[in-house]
N, C-alpha and C. Protein backbone atom coordinates (compact mmCIF):
# COMPACT_ATOMS: atom_id res chain seq x y z
N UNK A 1 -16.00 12.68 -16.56
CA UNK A 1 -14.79 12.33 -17.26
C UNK A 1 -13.59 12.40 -16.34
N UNK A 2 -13.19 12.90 -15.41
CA UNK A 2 -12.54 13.55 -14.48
C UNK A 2 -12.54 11.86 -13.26
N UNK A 3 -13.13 11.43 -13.26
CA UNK A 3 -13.23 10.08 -12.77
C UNK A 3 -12.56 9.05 -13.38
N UNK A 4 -11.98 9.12 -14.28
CA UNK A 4 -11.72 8.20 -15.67
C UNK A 4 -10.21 7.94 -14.86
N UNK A 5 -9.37 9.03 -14.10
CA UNK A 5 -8.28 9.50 -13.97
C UNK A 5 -7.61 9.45 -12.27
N UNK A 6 -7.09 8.79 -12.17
CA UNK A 6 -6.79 8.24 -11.02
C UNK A 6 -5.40 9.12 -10.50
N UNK A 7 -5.23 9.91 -9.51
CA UNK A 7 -4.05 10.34 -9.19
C UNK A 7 -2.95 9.56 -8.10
N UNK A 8 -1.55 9.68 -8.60
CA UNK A 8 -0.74 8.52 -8.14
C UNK A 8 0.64 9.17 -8.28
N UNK A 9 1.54 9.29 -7.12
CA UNK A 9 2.53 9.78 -6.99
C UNK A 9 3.94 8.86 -8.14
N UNK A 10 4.66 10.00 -8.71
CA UNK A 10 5.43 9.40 -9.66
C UNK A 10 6.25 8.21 -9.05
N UNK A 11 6.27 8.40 -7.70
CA UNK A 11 7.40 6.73 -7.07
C UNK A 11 6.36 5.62 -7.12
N UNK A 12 4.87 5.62 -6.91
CA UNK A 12 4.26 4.51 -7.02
C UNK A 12 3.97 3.89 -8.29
N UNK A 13 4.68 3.56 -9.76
CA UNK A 13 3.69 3.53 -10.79
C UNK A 13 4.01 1.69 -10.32
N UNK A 14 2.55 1.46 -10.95
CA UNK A 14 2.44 0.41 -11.38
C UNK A 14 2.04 -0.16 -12.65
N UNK A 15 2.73 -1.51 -13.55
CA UNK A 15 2.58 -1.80 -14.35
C UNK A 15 0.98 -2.01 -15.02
N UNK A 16 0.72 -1.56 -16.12
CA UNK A 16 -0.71 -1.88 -16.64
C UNK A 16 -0.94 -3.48 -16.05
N UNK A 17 -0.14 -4.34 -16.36
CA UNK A 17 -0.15 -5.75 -16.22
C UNK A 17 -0.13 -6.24 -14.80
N UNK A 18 -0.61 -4.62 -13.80
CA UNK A 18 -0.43 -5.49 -12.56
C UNK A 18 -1.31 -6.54 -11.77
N UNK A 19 -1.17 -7.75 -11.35
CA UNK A 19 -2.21 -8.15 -10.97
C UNK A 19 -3.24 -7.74 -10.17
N UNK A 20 -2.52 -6.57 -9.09
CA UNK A 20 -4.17 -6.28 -8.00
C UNK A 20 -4.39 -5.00 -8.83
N UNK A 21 -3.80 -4.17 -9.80
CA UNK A 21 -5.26 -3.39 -10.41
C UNK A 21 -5.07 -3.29 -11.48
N UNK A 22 -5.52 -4.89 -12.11
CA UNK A 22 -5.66 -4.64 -13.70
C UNK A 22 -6.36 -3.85 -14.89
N UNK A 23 -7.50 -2.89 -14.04
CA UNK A 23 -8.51 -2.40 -14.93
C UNK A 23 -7.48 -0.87 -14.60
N UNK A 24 -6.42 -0.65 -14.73
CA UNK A 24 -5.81 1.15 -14.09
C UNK A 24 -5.02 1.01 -15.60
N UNK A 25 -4.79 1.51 -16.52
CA UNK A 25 -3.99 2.01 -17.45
C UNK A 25 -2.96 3.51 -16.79
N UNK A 26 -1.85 3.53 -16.99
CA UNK A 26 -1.14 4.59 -16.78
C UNK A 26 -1.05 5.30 -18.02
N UNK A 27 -1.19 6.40 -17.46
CA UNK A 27 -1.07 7.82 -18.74
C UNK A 27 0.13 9.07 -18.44
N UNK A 28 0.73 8.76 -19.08
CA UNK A 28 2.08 9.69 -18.84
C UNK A 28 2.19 11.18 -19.42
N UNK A 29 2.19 12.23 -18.75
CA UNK A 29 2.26 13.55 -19.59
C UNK A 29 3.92 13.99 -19.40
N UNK A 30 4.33 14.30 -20.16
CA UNK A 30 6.00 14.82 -19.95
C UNK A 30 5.80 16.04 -20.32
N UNK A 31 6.70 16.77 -19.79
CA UNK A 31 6.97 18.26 -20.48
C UNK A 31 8.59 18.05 -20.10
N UNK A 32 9.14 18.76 -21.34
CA UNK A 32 10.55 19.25 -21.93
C UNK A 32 10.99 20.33 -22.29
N UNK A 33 11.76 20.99 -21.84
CA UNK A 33 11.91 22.74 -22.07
C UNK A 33 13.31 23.25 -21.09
N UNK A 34 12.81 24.31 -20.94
CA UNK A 34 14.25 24.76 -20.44
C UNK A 34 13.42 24.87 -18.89
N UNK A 35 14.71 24.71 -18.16
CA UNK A 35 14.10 24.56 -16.68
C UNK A 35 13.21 26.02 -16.06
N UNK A 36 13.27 26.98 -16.87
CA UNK A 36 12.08 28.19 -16.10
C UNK A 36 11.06 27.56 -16.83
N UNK A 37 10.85 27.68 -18.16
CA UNK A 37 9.83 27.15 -18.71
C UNK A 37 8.64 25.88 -18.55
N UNK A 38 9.89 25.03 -17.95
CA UNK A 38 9.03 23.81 -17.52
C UNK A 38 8.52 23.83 -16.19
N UNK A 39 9.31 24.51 -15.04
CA UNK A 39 8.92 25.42 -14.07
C UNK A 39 7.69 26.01 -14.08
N UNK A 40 7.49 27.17 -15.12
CA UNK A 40 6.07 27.88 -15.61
C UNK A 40 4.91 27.30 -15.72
N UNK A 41 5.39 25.78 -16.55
CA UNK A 41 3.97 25.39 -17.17
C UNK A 41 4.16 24.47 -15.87
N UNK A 42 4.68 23.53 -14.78
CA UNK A 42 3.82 23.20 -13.93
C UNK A 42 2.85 24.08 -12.79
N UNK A 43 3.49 25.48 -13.08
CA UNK A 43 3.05 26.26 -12.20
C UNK A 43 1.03 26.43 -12.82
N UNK A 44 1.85 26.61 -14.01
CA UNK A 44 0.18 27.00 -14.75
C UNK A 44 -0.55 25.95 -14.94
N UNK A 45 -0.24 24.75 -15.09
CA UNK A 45 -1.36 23.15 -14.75
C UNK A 45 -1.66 23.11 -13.18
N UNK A 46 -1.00 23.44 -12.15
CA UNK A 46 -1.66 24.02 -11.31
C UNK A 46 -2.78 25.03 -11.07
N UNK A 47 -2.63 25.81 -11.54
CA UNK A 47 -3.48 27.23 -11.59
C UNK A 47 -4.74 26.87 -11.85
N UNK A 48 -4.50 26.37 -13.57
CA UNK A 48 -5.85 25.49 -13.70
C UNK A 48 -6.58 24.08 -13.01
N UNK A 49 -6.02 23.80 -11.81
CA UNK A 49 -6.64 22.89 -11.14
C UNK A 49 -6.27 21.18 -11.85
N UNK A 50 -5.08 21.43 -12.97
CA UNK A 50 -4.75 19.89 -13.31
C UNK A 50 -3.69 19.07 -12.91
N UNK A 51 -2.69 19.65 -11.81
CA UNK A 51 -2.05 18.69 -11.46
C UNK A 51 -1.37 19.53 -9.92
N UNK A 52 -1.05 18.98 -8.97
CA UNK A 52 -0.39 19.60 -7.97
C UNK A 52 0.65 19.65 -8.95
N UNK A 53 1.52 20.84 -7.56
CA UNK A 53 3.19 20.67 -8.08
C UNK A 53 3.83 19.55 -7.29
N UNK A 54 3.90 18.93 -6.15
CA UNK A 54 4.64 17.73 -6.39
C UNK A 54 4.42 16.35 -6.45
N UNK A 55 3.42 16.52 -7.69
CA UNK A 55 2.64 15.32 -8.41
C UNK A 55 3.62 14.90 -9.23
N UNK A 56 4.62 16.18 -10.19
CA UNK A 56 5.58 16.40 -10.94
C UNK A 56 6.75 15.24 -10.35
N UNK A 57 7.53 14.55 -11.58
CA UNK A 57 8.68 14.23 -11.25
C UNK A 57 9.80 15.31 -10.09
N UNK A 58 11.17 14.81 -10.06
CA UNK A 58 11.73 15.71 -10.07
C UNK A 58 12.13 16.28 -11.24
N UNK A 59 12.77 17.80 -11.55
CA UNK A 59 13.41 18.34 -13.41
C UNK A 59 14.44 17.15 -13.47
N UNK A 60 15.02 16.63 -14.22
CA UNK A 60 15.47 15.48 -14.79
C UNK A 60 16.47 16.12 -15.80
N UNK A 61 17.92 16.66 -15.85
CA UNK A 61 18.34 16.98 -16.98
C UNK A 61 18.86 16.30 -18.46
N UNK A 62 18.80 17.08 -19.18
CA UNK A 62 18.77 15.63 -20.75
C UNK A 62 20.10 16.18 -21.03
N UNK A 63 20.53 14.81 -21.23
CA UNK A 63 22.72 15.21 -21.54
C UNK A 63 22.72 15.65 -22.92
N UNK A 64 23.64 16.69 -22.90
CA UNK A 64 24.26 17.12 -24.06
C UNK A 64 22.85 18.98 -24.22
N UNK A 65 22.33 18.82 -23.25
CA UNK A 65 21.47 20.49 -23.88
C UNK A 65 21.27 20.67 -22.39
N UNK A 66 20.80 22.08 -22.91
CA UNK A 66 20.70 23.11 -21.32
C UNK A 66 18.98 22.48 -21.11
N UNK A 67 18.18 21.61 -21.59
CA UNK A 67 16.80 21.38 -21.43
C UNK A 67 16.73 20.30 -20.38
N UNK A 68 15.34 20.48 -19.87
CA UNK A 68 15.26 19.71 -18.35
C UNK A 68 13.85 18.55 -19.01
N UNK A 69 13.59 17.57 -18.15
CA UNK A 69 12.52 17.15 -18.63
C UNK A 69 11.34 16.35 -16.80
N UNK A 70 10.51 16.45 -17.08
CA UNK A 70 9.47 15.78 -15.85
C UNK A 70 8.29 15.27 -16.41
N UNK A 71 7.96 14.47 -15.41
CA UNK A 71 6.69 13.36 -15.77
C UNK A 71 6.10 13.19 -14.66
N UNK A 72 4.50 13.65 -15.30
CA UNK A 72 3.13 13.37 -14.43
C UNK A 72 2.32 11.85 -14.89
N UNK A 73 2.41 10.95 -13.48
CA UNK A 73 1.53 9.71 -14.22
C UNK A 73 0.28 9.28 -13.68
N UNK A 74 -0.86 9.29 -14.46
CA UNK A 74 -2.58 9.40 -13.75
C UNK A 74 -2.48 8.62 -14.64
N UNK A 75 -3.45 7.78 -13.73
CA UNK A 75 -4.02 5.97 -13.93
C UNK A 75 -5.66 6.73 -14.15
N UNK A 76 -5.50 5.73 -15.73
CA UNK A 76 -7.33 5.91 -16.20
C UNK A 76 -7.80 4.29 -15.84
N UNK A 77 -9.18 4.72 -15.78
CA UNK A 77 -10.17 3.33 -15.22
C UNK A 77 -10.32 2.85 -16.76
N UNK A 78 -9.75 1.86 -16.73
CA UNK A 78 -10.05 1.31 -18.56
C UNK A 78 -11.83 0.45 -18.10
N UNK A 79 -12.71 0.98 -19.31
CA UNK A 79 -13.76 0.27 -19.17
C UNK A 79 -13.98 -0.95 -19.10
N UNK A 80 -15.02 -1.80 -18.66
CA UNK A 80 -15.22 -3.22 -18.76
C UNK A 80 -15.31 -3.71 -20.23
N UNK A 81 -15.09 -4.46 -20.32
CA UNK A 81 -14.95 -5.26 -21.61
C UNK A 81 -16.25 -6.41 -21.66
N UNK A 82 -16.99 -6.20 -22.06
CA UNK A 82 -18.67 -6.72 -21.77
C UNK A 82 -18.81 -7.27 -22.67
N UNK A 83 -18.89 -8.39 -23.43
CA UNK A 83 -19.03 -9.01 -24.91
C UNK A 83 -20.53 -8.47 -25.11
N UNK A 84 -21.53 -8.61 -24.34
CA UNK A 84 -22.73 -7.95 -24.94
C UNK A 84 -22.80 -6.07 -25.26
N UNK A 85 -21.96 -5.57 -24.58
CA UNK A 85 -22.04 -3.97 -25.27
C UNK A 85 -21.39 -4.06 -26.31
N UNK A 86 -20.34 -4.94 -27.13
CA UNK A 86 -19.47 -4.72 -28.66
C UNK A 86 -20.48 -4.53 -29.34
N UNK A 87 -19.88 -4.42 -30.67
CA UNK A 87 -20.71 -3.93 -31.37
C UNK A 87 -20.47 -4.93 -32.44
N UNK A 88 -21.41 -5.38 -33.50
CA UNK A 88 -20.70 -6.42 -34.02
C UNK A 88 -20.12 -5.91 -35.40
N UNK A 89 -19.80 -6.47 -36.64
CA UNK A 89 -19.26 -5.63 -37.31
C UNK A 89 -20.21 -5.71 -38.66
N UNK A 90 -21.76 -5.86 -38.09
CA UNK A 90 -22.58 -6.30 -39.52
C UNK A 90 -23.02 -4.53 -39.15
């Protein structure tokens, strides 16, 4: 499953619609919180082996609150689309 998931620095994204890798879907995780907090939990998705730390955006602040926000983006391998594996609907 862990294959499904393609790692890709937040300056490179490319559009689902791109022509040289149309089968890559982008998957966006954000976290929002106060800047120790969001701090913490990239520290601890590290720990557990799910994301470096500067895989992470940079903290990003949101106007009008003391809360920060960042974004991790991993490209999944969207499956082939095989007309003989569908399923039909009888």
């Amino acid at each position: 499953m862990a294959q499904e998931f393609l790692s890709d620095a937040i300056g490179s994204v490319r559009e689902n619609s791109s022509p040289e890798m149309p089968e890559r879907e982008p998957i966006r995780f954000l976290i929002i919180g106060t800047r120790e907090g969001v701090i913490e939990e990239i520290k601890n998705f590290y720990a557990i082996g799910f994301a470096q730390v500067d895989e992470w955006s940079p903290l990003t602040p949101l106007p009008k609150t003391d809360l920060v926000m960042t974004i991790l983006i991993r490209y999944r391998k969207q499956p082939a689309t095989d007309s003989s594996t569908r399923k039909s609907g009888r």
